[in-house]
Protein backbone atom coordinates (compact mmCIF):
# COMPACT_ATOMS: atom_id res chain seq x y z
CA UNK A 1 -4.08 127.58 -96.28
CA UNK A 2 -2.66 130.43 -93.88
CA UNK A 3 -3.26 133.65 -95.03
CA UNK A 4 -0.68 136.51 -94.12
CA UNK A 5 -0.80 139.93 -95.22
CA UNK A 6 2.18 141.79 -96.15
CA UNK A 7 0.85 145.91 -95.07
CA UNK A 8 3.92 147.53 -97.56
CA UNK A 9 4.95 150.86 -98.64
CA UNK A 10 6.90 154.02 -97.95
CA UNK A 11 6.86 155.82 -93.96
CA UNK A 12 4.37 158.62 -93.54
CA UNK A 13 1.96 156.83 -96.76
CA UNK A 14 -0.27 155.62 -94.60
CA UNK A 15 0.11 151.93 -93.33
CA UNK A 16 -0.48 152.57 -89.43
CA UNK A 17 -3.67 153.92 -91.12
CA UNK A 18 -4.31 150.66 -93.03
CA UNK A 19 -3.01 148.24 -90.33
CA UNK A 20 -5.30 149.86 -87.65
CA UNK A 21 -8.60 149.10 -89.98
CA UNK A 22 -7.33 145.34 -90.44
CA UNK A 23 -6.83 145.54 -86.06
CA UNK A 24 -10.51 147.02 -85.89
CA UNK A 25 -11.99 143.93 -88.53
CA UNK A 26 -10.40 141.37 -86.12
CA UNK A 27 -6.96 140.24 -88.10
CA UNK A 28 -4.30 139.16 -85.99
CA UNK A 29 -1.46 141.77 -85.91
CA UNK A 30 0.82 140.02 -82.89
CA UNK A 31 -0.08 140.12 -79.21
CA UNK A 32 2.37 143.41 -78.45
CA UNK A 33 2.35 146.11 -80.78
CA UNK A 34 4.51 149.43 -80.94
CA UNK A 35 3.13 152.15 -78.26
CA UNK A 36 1.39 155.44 -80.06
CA UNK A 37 4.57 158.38 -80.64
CA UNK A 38 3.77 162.04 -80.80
CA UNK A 39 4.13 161.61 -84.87
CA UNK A 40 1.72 158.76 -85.25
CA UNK A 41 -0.96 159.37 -81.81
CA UNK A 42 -3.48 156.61 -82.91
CA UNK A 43 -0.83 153.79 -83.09
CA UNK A 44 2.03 152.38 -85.54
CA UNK A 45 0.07 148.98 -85.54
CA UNK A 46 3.55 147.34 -85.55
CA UNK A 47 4.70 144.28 -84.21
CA UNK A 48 6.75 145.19 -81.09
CA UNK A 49 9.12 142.14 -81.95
CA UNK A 50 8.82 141.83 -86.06
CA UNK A 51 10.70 145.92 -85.55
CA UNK A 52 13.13 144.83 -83.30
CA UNK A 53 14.26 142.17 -85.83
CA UNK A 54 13.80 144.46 -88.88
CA UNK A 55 16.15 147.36 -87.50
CA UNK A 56 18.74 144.55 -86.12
CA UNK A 57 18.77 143.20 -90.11
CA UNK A 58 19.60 146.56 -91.36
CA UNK A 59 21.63 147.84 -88.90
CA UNK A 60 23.87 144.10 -89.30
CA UNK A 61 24.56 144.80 -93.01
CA UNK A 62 25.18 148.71 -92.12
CA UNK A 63 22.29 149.84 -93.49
CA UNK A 64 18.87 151.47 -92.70
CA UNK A 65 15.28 152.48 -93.58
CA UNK A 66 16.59 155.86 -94.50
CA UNK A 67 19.86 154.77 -95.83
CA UNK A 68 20.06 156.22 -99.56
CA UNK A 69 23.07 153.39 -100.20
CA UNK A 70 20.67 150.60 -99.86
CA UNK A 71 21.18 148.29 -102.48
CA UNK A 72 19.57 144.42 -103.86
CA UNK A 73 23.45 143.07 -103.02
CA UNK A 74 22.54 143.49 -99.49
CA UNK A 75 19.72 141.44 -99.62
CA UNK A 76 21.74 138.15 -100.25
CA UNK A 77 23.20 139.28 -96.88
CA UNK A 78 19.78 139.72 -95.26
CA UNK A 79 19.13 136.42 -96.68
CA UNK A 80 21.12 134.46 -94.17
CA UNK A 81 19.00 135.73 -91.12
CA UNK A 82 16.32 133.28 -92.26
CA UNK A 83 15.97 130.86 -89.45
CA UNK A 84 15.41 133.78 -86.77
CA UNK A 85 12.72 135.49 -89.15
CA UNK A 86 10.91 132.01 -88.89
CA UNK A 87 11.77 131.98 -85.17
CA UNK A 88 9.90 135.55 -84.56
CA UNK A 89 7.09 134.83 -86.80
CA UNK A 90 6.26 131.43 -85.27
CA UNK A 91 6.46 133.00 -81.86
CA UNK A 92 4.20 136.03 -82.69
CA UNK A 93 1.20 134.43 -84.96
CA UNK A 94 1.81 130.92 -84.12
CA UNK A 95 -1.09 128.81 -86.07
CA UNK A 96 -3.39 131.51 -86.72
CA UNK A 97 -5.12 131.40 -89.94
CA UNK A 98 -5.15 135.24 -90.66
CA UNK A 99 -2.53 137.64 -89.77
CA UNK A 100 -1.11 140.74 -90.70
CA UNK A 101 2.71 142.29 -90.78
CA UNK A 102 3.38 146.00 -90.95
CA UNK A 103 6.44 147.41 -91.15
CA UNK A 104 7.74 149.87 -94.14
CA UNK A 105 11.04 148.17 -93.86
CA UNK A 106 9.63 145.08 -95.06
CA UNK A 107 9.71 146.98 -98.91
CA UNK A 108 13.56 146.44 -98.69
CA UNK A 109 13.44 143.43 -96.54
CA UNK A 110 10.89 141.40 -99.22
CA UNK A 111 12.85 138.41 -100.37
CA UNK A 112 13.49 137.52 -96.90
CA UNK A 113 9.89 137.70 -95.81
CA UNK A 114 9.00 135.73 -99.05
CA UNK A 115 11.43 132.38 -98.59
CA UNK A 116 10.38 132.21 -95.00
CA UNK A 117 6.43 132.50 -95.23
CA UNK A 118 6.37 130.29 -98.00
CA UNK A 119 8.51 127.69 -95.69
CA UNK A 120 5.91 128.24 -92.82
CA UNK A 121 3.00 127.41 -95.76
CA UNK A 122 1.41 130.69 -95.74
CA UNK A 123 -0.79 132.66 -98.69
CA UNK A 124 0.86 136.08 -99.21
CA UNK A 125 -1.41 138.69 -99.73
CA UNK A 126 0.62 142.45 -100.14
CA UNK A 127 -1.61 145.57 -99.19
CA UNK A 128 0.11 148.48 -100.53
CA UNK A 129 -0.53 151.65 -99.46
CA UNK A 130 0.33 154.56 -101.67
CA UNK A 131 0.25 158.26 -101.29
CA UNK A 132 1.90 161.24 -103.46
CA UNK A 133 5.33 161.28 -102.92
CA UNK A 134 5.83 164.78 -102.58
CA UNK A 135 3.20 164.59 -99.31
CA UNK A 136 5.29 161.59 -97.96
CA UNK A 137 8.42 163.83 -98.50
CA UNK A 138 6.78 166.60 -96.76
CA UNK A 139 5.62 164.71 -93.85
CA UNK A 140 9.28 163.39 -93.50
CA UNK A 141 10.71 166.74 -93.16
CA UNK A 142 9.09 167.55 -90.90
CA UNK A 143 8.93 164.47 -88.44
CA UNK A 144 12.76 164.02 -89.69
CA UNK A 145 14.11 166.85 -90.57
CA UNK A 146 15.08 165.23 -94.41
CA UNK A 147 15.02 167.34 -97.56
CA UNK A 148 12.71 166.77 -99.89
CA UNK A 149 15.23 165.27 -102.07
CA UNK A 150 16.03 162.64 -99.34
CA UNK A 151 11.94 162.01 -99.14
CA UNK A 152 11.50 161.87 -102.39
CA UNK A 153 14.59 159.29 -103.32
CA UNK A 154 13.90 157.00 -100.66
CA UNK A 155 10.29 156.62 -101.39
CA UNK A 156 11.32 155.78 -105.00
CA UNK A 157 13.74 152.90 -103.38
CA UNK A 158 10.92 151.52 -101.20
CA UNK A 159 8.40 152.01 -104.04
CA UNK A 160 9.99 150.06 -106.55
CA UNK A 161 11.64 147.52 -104.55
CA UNK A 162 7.96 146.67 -103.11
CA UNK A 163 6.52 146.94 -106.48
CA UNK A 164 8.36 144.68 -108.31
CA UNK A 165 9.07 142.01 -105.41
CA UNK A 166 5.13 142.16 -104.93
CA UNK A 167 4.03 140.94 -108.10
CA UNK A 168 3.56 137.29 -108.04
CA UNK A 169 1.20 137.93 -105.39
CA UNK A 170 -2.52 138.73 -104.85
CA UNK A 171 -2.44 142.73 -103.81
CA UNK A 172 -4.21 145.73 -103.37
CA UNK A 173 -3.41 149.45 -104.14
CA UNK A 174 -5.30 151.70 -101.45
CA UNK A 175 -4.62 155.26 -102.03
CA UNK A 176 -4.19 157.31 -99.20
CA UNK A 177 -6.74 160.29 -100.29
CA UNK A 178 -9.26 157.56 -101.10
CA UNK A 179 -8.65 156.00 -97.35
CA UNK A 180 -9.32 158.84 -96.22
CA UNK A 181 -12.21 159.67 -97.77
CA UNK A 182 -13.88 156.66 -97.48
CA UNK A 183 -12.31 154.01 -94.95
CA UNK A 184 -14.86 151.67 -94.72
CA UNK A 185 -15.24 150.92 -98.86
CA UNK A 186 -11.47 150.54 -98.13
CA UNK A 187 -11.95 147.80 -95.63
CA UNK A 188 -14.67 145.70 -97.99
CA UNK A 189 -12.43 146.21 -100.73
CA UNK A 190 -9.58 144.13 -99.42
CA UNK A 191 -12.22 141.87 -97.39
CA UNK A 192 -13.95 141.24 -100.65
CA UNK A 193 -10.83 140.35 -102.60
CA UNK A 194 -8.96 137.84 -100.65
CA UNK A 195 -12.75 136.38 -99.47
CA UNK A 196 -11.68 136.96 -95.52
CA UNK A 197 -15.20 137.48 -94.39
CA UNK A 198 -15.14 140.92 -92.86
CA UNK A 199 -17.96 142.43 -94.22
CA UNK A 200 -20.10 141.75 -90.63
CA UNK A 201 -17.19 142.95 -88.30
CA UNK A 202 -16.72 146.18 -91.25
CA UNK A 203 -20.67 146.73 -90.84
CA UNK A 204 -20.26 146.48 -87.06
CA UNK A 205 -17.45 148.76 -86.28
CA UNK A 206 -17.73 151.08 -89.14
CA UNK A 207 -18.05 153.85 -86.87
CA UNK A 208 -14.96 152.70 -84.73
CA UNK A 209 -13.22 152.32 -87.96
CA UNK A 210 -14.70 156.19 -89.42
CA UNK A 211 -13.24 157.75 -86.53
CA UNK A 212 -10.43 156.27 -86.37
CA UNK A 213 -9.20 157.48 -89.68
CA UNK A 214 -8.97 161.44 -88.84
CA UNK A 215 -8.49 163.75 -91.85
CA UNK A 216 -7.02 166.21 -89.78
CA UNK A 217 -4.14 163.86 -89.43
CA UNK A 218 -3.43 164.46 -92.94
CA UNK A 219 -1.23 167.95 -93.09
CA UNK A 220 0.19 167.74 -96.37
CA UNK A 221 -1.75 167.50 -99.56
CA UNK A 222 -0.91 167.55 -102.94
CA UNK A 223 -3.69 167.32 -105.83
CA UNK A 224 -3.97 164.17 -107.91
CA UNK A 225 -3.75 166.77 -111.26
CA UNK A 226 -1.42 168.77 -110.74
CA UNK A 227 1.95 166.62 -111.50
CA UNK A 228 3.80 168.94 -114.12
CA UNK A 229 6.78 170.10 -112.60
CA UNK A 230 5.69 174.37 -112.85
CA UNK A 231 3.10 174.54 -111.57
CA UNK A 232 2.02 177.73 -108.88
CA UNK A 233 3.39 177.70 -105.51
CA UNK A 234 1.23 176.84 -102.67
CA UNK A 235 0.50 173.49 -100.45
CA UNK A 236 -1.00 171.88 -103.68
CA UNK A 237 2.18 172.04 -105.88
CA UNK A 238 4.19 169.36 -107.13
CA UNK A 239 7.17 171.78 -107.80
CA UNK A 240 10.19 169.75 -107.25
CA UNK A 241 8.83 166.39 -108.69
CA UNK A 242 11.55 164.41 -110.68
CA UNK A 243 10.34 163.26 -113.86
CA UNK A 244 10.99 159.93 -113.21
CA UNK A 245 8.55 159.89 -109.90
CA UNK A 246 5.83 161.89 -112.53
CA UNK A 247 5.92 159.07 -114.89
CA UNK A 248 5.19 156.62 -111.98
CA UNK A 249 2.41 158.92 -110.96
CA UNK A 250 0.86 158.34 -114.11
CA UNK A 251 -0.39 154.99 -113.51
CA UNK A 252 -1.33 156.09 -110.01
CA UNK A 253 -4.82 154.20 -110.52
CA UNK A 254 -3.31 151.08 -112.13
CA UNK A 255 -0.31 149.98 -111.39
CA UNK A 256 -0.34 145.84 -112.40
CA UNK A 257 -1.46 147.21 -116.27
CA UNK A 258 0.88 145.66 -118.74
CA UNK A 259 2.05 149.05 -119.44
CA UNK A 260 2.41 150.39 -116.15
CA UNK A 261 4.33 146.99 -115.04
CA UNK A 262 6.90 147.33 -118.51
CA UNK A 263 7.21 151.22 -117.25
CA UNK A 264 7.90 150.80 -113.46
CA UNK A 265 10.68 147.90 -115.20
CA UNK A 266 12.37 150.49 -117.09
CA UNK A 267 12.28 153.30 -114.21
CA UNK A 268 13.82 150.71 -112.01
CA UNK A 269 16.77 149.91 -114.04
CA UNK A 270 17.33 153.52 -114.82
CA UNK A 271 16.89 153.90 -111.18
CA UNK A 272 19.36 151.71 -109.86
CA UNK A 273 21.73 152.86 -113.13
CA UNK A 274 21.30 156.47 -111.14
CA UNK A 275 22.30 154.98 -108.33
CA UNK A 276 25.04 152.86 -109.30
CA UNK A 277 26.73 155.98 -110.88
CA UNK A 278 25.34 158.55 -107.89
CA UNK A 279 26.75 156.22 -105.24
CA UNK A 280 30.13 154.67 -106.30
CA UNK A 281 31.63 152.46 -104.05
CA UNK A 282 33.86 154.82 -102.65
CA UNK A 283 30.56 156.10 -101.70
CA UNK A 284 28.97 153.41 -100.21
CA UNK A 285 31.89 152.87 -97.95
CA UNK A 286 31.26 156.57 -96.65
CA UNK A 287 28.61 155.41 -94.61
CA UNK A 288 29.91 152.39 -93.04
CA UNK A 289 33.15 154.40 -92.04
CA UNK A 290 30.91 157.36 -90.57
CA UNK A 291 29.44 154.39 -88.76
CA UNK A 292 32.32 153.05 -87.51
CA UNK A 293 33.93 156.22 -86.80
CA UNK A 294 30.44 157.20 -84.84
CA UNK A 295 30.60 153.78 -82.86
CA UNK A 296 34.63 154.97 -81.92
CA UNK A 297 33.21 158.30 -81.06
CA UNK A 298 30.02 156.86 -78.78
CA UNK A 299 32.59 154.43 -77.32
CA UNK A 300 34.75 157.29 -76.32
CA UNK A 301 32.25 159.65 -75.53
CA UNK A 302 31.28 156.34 -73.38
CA UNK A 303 34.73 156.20 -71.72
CA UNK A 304 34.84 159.69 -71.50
CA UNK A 305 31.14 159.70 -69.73
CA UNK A 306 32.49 156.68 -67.31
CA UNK A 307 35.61 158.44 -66.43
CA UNK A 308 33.44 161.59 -65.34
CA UNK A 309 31.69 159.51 -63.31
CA UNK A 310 34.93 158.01 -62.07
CA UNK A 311 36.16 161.65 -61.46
CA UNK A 312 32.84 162.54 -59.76
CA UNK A 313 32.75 159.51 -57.48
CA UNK A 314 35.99 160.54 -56.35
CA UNK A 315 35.39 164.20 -55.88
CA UNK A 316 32.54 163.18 -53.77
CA UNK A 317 35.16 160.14 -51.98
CA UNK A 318 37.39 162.87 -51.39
CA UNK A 319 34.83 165.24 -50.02
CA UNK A 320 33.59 162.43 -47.93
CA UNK A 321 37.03 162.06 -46.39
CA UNK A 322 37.85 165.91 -46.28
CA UNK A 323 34.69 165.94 -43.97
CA UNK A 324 35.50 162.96 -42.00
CA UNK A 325 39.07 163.96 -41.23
CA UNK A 326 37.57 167.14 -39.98
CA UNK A 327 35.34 165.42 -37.59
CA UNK A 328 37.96 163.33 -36.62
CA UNK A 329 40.52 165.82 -35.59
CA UNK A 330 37.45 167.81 -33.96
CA UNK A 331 36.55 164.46 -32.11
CA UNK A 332 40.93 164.22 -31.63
CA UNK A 333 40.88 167.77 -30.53
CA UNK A 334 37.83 167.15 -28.24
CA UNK A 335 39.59 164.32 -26.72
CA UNK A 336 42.70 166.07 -26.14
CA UNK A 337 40.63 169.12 -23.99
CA UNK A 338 39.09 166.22 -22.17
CA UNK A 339 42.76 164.44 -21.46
CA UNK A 340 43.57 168.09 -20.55
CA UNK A 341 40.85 168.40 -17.96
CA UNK A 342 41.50 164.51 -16.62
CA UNK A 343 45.17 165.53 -15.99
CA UNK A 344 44.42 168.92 -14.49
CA UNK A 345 41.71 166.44 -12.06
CA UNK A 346 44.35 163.96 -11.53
CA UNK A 347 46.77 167.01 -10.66
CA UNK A 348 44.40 168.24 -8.60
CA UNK A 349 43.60 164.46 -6.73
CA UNK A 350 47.20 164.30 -6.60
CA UNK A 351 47.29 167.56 -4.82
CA UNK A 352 45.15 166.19 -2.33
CA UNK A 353 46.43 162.90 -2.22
CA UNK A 354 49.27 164.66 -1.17
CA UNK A 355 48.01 166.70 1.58
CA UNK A 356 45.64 163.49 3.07
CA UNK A 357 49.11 161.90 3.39
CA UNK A 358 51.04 164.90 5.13
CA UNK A 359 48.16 165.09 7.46
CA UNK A 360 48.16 161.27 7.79
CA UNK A 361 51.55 161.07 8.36
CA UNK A 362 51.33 164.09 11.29
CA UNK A 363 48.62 161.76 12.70
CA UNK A 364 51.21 159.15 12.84
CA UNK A 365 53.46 161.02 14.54
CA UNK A 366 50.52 162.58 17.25
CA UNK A 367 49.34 159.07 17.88
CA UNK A 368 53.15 157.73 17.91
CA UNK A 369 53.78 160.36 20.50
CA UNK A 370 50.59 159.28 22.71
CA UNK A 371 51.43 155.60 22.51
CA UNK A 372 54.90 156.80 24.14
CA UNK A 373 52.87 158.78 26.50
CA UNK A 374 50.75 156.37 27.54
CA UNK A 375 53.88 153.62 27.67
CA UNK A 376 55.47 155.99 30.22
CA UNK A 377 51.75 155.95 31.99
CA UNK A 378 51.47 152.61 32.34
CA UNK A 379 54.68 152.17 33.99
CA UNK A 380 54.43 154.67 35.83
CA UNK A 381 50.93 153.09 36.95
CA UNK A 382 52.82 149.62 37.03
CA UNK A 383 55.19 151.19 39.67
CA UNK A 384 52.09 153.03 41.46
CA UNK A 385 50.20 149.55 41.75
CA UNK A 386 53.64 147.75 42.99
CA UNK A 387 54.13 150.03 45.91
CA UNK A 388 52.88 149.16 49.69
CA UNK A 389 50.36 152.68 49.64
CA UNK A 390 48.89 151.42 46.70
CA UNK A 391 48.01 147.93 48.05
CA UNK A 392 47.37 149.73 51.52
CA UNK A 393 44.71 152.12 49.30
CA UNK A 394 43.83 149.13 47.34
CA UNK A 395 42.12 146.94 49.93
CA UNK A 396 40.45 149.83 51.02
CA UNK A 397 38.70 151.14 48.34
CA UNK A 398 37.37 147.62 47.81
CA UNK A 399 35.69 148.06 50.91
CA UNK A 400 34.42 151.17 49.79
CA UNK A 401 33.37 149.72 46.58
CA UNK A 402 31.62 146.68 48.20
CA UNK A 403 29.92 148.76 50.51
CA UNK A 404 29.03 151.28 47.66
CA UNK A 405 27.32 148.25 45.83
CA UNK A 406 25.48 147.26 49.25
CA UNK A 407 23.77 150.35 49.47
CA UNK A 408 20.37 149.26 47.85
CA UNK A 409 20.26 146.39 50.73
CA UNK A 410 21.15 149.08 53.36
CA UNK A 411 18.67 151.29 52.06
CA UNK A 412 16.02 148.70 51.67
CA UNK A 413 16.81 147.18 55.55
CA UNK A 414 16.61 150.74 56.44
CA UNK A 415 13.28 151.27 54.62
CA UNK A 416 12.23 147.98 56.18
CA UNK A 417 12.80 149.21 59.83
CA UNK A 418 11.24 152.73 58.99
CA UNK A 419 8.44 150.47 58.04
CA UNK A 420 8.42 148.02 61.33
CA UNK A 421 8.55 151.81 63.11
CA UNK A 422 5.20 153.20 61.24
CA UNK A 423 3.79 150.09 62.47
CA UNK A 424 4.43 150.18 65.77
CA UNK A 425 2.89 153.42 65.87
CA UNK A 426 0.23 152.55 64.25
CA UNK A 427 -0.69 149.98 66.90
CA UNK A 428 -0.58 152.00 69.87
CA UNK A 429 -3.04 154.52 70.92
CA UNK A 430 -2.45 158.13 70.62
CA UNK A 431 -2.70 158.59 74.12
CA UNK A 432 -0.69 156.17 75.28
CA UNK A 433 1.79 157.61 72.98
CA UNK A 434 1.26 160.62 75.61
CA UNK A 435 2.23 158.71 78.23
C-alpha cells in the first residue's frame, strides 16, 4: 500500500527542518518545491503547488494560517474542495509508493487531507514536529512582527487541531532540540518505525544530512525545565506561558499516553470554550468585513493607481503634442520665411521679366524701324535697277565681272608666252643675240 507522510505542526517548529532530512533519504516531496526565503535559507521543502492550493482553501472560507477566528465549522466548508485536492495530489506524486507533504496549514486543513488520501488508497503516516511554544512565538515575532500572545494562541490552534485529528494514525513526535542535536538518530527513528528502508541512504548521507541541520539556525531557546510561569528573565524564560500551554508541556515526551491523550481532550474543549466566548460572532464577522473593506480599498487604491497612470499617460500625450505643435509652427514659421524669400525672387524675376520685355519691345520697334528702312531701300533700288543708267551700268559691269573671273586664264596664257619667250632665248646663242 502507498505510503504518504503527513510532515505537521506549528510555523517556525521545525518542519522545513524535518522535510529536508526525508528530501536527503530519497522520499518523494513533489517535483517543484518552494524557493529558499531570507527566514528559512536552506529551503521550506514545500510543494510549490500543494501551497498554492492550501492558501486558496483558506483564503475561500476567509480565513488564514494566522487567522485567530479559525474554527472546526469551517472545515465542513473546506470539505467541498475535495475533488481538486485529489486533482493536485495525483498530479504531484502520481503512483509513487513513498511521498511526503509539508505544509503547517495542513494542521487546520486535516480532515480534508484525510477523506482524499484514503480515496487515492494511501497509508497515512503524521510526523509531527514539536518545539516550545514560547521559541515558536519568538521566532514569529520576529519574522512577523506578532505578539507573543498571537504566537502563542495560534500554535495552541494548530497544536491541538493536529493532535487530535492525528490519532488514528501511525506518528512520530520529533522534538526540535533533539533534531537538532542529533539529526541522524532522528532520521532512523522514523525510518525504523514505518519499516521505509532508509537506514543505507541515512548511513550514506549522514554528513549531508549533519550539515544540513545548522544549530545556529536556532535563535530562540527556551529550557525543557523551566515551564513555571516566574521564573528569571533572560532568553531561557518561559515568563508569559499560559497555564493551559504548561499543562500540554508536561507530556512533552509522551503525548499518545492515556493520560496525556484524556488531558490534551479536556484542554481542547476548554480551548475552543475560550474561544467561542473570546471570539463571538460579532467577532468573527470583524475579519471578513476588514477583508472586504481591504479588497474595496485595494480595488480603489487599484482605480486610483490606473487613473494615475491615465493622468500620466496624458500629461506625457499632452507634452508630446505641446512639443509637436511647437515644431510645427517652427516648421509653419520656417515655411512662411521661405514663401517670403520665393515671393521677394519672384518679385525680383518679375522685375526683370519686366525689363527683358521693355527692352524686347524697344527691339521691336528698332528692327520695325529698319524693316521700313530697308522697304524704302529696296524701292528705291527697284527704281535704281528700272532706269536706262542702270541697265547701261549693268551690262557693263558684267563685262567687268567676266573679265575679272578670266583673269587666271589671262594670267596663265600670259605665263605661257613668258614661257615660249625664255625658250626662245634659250635656243639661240648669246652671240647671235648680239647681232
Amino acid at each position: 500500500m502507498r505510503k504518504c507522510i503527513l510532515v505537521l505542526g506549528m510555523h517556525r517548529s521545525g518542519t522545513s527542518a524535518l522535510a529536508g532530512i526525508l528530501d536527503r533519504t530519497g522520499i518523494h516531496l513533489g517535483p517543484e518545491l518552494l524557493p529558499p526565503g531570507p527566514d528559512n535559507p536552506k529551503g521550506y521543502y514545500e510543494n510549490k503547488h500543494i501551497n498554492l492550493f492550501n492558501e486558496k482553501i483558506l483564503k475561500q472560507v476567509g480565513s488564514s494560517w494566522d487567522d485567530l477566528f479559525f474554527s472546526d465549522d469551517q472545515i465542513h466548508q473546506v470539505l467541498e474542495h475535495e475533488d481538486e485536492l485529489k486533482s493536485v495530489i495525483s498530479e504531484q506524486f502520481g503512483d509513487r509508493p513513498v511521498f511526503a507533504i509539508k505544509d503547517p496549514r495542513i494542521c487546520l486543513l486535516f480532515p480534508l487531507y484525510e477523506r482524499v488520501l484514503k480515496t487515492l488508497g494511501a497509508d497515512i503516516h503524521v510526523l509531527m514536529a514539536f518545539r516550545h511554544p514560547l521559541e515558536a512565538a519568538r521566532s514569529l515575532e520576529k519574522r512577523n512582527g506578532f505578539s507573543i500572545e498571537k504566537g502563542l494562541l495560534l500554535w495552541a490552534g494548530h497544536f491541538l487541531r493536529a493532535e487530535y485529528h492525528s490519532r488514528p494514525y501511525g506518528r512520530i513526535w520529533i522534538d526540535f532540540d533533539d533534531l537538532v542535536k542529533n539529526p541522524c538518530l532522528a532520521a532512523d527513528q522514523i525510518s525504523g518505525k514505518w519499516g521505509l528502508g532508509l537506514s543505507d541512504a541515512i548511513a550514506r548521507r549522514k554528513k549531508e544530512i549533519e550539515d544540513f541541520i545548522d544549530p545556529g539556525l536556532k535563535h530562540h531557546h527556551v529550557s525543557p525545565g523551566k515551564v513555571p510561569g516566574n521564573q528569571t528573565s533572560g532568553d531561557d524564560t518561559a515568563d508569559g506561558v499560559p497555564d493551559f500551554i504548561q499543562k500540554i508541556l508536561k507530556f512533552r515526551n509522551d503525548f499518545d499516553s492515556v493520560l496525556a491523550l484524556e488531558t490534551l481532550d479536556s484542554l481542547r474543549r476548554e480551548f475552543s470554550r475560550y474561544e467561542a466566548l473570546l471570539h463571538p460572532p460579532e467577532l468573527k464577522k470583524l475579519p471578513g468585513t476588514i477583508h472586504t473593506n481591504k479588497k474595496i480599498m485595494t480595488k480603489q487604491a487599484e482605480t486610483l493607481k490606473a487613473n494615475e497612470k491615465i493622468r500620466t499617460r496624458q500629461a506625457e500625450t499632452l507634452q508630446v503634442n505641446e512639443k509637436t505643435i511647437a515644431k510645427q509652427a517652427e516648421s509653419l514659421e520656417a515655411n512662411q520665411k521661405t514663401m517670403a524669400r520665393q515671393a521677394q525672387t519672384l518679385q525680383d524675376k518679375e522685375n526683370i521679366l519686366a525689363r527683358q520685355s521693355n527692352a524686347l519691345e524697344s527691339k521691336k520697334k528698332a528692327i520695325a524701324e529698319q524693316s521700313q528702312i530697308l522697304r524704302a531701300k529696296k524701292l528705291r533700288i527697284q527704281d535704281m535697277e528700272n532706269s536706262l543708267s542702270w541697265r547701261l551700268s549693268k551690262k557693263c559691269l558684267n563685262f567687268g565681272q567676266r573679265l575679272f573671273f578670266m583673269r587666271p586664264i589671262i594670267s596663265k596664257a600670259m605665263s605661257f608666252d613668258k614661257w615660249l619667250k625664255a625658250r626662245r632665248d634659250v635656243r639661240i646663242p648669246p652671240e647671235k643675240k648680239r647681232l
